[in-house]
N, C-alpha and C. Protein backbone atom coordinates (compact mmCIF):
# COMPACT_ATOMS: atom_id res chain seq x y z
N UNK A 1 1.32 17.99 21.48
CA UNK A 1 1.42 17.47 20.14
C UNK A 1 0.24 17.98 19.32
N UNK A 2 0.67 18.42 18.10
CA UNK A 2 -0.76 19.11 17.29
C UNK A 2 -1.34 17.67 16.66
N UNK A 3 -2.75 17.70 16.79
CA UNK A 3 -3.20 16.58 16.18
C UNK A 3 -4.31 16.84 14.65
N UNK A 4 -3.97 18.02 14.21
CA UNK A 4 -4.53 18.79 13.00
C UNK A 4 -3.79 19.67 12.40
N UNK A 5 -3.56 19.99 11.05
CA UNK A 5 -2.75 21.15 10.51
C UNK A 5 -3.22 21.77 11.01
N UNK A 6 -4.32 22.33 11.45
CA UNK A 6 -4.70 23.77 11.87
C UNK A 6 -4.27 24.44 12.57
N UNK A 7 -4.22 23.65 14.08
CA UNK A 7 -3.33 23.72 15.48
C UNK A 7 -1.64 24.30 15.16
N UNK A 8 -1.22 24.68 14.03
CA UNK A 8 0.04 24.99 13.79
C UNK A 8 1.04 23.95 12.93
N UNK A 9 0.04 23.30 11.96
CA UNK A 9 1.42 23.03 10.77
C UNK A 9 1.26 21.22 11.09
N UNK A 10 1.91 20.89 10.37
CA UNK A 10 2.13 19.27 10.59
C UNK A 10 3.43 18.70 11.14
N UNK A 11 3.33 17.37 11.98
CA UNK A 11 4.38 16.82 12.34
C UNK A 11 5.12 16.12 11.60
N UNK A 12 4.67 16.10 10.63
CA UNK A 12 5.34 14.88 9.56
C UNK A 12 4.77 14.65 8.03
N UNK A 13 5.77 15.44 7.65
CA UNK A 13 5.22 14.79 5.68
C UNK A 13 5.77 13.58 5.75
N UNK A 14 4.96 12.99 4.71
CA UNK A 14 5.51 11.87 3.89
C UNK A 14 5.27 12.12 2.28
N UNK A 15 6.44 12.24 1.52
CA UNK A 15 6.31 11.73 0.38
C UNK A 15 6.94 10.84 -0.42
N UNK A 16 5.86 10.28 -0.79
CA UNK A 16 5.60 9.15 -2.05
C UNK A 16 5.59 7.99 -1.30
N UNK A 17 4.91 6.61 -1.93
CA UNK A 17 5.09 5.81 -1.28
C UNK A 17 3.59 5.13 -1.26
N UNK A 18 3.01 5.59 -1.49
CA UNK A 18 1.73 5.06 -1.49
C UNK A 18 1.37 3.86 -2.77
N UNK A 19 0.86 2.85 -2.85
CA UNK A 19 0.59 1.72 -4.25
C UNK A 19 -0.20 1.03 -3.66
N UNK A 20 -0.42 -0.28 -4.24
CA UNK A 20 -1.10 -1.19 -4.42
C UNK A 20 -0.61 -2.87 -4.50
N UNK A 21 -0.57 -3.44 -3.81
CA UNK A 21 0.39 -4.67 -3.39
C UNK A 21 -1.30 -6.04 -3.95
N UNK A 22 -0.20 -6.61 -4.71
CA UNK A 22 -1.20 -7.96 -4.87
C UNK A 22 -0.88 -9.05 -4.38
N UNK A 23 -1.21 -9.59 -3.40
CA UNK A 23 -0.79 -10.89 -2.92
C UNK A 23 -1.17 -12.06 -3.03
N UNK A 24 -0.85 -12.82 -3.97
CA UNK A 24 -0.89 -14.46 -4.13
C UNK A 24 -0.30 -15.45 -3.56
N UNK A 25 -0.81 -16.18 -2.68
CA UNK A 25 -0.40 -16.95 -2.31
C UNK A 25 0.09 -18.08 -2.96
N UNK A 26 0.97 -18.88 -3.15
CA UNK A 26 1.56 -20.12 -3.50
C UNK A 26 2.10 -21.58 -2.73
N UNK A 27 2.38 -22.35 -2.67
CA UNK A 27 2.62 -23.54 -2.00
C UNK A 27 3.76 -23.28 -1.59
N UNK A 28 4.40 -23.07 -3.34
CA UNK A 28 6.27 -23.29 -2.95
C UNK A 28 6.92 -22.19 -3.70
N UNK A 29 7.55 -21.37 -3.70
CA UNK A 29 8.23 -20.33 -4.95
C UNK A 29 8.98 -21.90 -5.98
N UNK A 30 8.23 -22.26 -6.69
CA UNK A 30 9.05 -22.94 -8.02
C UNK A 30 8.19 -22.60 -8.78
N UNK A 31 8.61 -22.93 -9.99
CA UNK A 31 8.26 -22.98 -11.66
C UNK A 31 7.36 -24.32 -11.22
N UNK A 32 5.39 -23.91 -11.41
CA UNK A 32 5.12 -25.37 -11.82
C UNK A 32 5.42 -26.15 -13.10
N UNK A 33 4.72 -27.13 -12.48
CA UNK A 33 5.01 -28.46 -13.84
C UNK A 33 4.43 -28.28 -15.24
N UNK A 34 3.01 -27.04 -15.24
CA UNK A 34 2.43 -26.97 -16.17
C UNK A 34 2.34 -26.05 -16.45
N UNK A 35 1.23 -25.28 -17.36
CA UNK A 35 1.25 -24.08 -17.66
C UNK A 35 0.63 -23.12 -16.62
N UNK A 36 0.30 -23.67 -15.62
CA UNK A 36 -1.08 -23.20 -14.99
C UNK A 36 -0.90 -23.74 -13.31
N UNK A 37 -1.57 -22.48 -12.35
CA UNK A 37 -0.91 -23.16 -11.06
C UNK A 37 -2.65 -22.56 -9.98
N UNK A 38 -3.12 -23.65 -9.67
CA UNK A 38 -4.34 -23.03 -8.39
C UNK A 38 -3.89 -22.62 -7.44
N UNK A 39 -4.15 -21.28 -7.22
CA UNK A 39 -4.18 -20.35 -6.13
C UNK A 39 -5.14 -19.65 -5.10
N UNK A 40 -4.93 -19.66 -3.90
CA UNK A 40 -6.17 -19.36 -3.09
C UNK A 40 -6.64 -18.00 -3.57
N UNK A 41 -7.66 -16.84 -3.52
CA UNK A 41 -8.14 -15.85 -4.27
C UNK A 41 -7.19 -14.75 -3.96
N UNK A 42 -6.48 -13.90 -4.72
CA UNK A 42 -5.96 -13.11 -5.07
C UNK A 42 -6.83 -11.96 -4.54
N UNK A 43 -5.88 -11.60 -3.36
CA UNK A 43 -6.04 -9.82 -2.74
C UNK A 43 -5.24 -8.78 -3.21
N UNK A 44 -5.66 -7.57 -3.27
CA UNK A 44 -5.03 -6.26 -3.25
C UNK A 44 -5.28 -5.94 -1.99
N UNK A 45 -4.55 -4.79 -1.79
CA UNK A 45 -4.42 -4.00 -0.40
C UNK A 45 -3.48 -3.16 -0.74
N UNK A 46 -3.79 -1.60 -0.24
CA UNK A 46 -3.35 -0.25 0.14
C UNK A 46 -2.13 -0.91 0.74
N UNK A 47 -0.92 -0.61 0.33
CA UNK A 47 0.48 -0.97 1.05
C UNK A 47 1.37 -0.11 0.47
N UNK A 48 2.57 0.02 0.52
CA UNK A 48 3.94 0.88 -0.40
C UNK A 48 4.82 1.22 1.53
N UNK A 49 6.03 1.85 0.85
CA UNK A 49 5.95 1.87 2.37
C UNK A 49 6.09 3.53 2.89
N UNK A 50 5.98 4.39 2.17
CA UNK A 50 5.01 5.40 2.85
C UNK A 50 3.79 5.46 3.10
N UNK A 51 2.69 4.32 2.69
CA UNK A 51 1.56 4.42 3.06
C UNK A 51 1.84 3.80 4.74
N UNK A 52 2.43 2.82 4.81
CA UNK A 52 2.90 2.44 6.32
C UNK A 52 3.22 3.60 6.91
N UNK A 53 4.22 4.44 6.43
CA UNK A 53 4.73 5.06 7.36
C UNK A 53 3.42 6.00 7.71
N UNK A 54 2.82 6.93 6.63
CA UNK A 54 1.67 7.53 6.88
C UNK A 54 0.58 7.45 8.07
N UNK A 55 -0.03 5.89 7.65
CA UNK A 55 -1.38 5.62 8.40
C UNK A 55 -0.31 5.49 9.97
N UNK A 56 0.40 5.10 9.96
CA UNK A 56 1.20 4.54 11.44
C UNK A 56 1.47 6.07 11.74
N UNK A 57 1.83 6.73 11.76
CA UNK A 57 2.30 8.11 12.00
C UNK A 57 0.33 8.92 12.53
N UNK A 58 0.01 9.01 11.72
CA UNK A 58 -1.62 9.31 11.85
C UNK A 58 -2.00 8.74 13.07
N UNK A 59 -1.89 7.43 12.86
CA UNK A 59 -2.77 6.03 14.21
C UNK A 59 -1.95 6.76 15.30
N UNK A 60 -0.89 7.12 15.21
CA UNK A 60 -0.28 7.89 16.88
C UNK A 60 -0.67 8.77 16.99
N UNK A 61 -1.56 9.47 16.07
CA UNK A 61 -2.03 10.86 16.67
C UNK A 61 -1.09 12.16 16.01
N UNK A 62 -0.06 12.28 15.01
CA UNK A 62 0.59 12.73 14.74
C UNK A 62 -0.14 13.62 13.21
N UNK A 63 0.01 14.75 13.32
CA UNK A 63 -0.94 15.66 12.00
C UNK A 63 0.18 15.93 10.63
N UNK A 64 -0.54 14.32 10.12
CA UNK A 64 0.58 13.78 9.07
C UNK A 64 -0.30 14.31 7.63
N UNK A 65 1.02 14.89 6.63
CA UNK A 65 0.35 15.44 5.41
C UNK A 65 1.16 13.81 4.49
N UNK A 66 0.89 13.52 3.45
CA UNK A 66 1.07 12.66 2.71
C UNK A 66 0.42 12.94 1.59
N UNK A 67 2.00 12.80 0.31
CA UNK A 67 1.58 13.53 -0.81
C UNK A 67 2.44 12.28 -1.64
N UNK A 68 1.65 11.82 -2.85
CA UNK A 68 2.08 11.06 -3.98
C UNK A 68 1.58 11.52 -5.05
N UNK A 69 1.95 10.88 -6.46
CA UNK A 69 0.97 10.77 -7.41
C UNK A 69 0.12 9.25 -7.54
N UNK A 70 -0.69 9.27 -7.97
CA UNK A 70 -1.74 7.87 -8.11
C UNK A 70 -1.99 7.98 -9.56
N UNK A 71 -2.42 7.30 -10.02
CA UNK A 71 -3.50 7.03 -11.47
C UNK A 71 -4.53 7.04 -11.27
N UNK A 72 -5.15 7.56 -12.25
CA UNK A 72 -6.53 7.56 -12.71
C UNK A 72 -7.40 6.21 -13.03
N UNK A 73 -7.43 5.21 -12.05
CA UNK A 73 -7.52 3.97 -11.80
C UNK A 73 -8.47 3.74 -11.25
N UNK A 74 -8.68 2.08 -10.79
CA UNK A 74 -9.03 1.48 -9.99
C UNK A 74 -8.11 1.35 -8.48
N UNK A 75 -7.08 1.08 -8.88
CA UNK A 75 -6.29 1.31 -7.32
C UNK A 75 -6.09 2.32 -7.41
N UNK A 76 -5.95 3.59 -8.04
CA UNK A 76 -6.36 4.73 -7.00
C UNK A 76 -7.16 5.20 -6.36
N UNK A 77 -8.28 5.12 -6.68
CA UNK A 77 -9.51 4.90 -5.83
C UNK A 77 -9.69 4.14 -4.73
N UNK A 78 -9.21 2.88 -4.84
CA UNK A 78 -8.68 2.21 -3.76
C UNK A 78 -8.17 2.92 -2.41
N UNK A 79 -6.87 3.36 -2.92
CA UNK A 79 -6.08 4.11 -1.84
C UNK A 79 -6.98 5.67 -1.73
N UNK A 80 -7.13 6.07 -2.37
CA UNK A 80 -8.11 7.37 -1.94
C UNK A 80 -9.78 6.79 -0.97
N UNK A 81 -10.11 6.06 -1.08
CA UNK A 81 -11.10 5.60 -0.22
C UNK A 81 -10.55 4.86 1.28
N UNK A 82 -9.50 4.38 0.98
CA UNK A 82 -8.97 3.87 2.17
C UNK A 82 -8.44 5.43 2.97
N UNK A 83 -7.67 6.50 2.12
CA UNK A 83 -7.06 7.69 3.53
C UNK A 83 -8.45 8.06 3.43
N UNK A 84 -9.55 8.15 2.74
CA UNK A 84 -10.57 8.65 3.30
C UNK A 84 -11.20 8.68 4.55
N UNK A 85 -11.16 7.16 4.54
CA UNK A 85 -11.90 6.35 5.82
C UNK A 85 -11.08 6.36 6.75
N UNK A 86 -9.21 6.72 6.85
CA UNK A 86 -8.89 6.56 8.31
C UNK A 86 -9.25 8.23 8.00
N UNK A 87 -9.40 9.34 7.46
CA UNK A 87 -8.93 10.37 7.96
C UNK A 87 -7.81 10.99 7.76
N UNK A 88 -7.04 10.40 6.95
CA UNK A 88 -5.81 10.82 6.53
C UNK A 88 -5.65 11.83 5.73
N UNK A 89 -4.94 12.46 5.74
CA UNK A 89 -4.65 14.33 4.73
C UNK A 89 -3.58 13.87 3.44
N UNK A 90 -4.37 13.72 2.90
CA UNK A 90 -3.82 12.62 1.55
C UNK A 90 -3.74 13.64 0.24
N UNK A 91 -2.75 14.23 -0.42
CA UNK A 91 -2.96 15.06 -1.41
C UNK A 91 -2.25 14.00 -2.64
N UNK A 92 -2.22 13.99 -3.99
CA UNK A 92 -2.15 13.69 -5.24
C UNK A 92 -2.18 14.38 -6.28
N UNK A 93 -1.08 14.32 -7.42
CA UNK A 93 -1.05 14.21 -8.52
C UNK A 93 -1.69 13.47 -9.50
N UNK A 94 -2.24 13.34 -10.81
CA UNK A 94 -2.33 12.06 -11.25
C UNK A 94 -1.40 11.59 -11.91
N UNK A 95 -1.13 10.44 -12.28
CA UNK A 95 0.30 9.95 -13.20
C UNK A 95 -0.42 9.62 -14.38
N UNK A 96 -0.22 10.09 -15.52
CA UNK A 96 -0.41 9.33 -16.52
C UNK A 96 0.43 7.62 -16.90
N UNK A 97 1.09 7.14 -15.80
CA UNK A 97 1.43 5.77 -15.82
C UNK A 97 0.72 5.01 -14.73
N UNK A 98 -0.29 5.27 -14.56
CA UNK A 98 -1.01 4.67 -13.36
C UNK A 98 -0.22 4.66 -11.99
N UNK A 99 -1.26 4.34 -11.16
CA UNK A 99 -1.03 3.96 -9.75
C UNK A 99 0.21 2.58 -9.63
N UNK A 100 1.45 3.07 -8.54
CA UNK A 100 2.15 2.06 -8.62
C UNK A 100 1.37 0.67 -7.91
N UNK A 101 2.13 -0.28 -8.32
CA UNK A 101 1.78 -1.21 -8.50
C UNK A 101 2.62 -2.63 -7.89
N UNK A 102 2.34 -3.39 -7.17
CA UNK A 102 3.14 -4.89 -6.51
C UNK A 102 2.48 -5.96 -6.71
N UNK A 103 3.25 -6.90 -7.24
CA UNK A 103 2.95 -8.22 -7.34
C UNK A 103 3.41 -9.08 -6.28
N UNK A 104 3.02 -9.80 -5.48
CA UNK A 104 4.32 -10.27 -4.29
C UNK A 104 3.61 -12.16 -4.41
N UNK A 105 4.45 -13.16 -4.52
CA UNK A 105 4.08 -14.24 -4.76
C UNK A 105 4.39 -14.55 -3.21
N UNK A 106 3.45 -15.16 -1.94
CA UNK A 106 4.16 -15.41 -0.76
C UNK A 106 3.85 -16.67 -0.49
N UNK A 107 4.87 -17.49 -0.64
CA UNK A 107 4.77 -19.09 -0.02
C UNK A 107 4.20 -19.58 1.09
N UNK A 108 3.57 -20.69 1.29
CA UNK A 108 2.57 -20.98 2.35
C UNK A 108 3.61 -20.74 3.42
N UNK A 109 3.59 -20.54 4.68
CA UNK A 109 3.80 -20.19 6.23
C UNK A 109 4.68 -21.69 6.09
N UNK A 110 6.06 -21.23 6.86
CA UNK A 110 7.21 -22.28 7.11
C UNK A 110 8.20 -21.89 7.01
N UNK A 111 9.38 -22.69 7.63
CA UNK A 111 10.47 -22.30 7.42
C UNK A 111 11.26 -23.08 5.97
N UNK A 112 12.09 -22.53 5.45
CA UNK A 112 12.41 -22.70 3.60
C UNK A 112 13.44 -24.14 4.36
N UNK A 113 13.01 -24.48 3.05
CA UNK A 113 13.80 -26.48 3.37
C UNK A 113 15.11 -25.77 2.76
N UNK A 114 15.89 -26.83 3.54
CA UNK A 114 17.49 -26.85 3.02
C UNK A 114 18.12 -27.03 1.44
N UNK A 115 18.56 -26.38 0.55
CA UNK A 115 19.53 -26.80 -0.35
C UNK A 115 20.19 -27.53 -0.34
């Protein structure tokens, strides 16, 4: 198995797929009562799901190229410091619409009550 382009080429492109996922946690998915709802602190994290497929493909040892566009951002920088640090062969465009982008609201841990 080549574990570098060099060694003869890559095992695996990936393109596109790379963003920025924000995750808020919530109690319950409803509409609160007011205008306004407390939430535990609001993370980002490197996610999309070619970035999965990417770093997972890489972590096996596999001489993975991965190509998106990003923005000229803050989460692109993000994700460019993160393939930095595993090592990843990360090429980019820039978008003049920024780095994609996820909002994901995820309800506290449980199984969903009955209707």
């Amino acid at each position: 198995m080549n574990t570098t382009a060099h060694e003869g080429g890559y095992d695996i492109l990936v393109a596109g797929g790379a963003g920025v996922d924000t995750i808020v946690r919530v109690p319950e998915l409803q509409v609160p009562p007011g205008d306004s709802l407390s939430v535990p602190p609001v993370r980002d994290y490197v996610a999309h799901t070619g970035n999965g497929v990417a770093r997972g493909a890489h972590a096996l040892g596999l001489a993975t190229k991965f190509i998106d566009f990003l923005g000229d951002d803050v989460q692109g920088q993000q994700i460019l410091a993160a393939y930095a640090a595993d090592g990843l062969d990360f090429s980019h465009v820039v978008s003049p619409h920024g780095t994609p982008r996820g909002v994901n609201l995820v309800e506290a841990p449980g199984p969903p009550e009955a209707v």
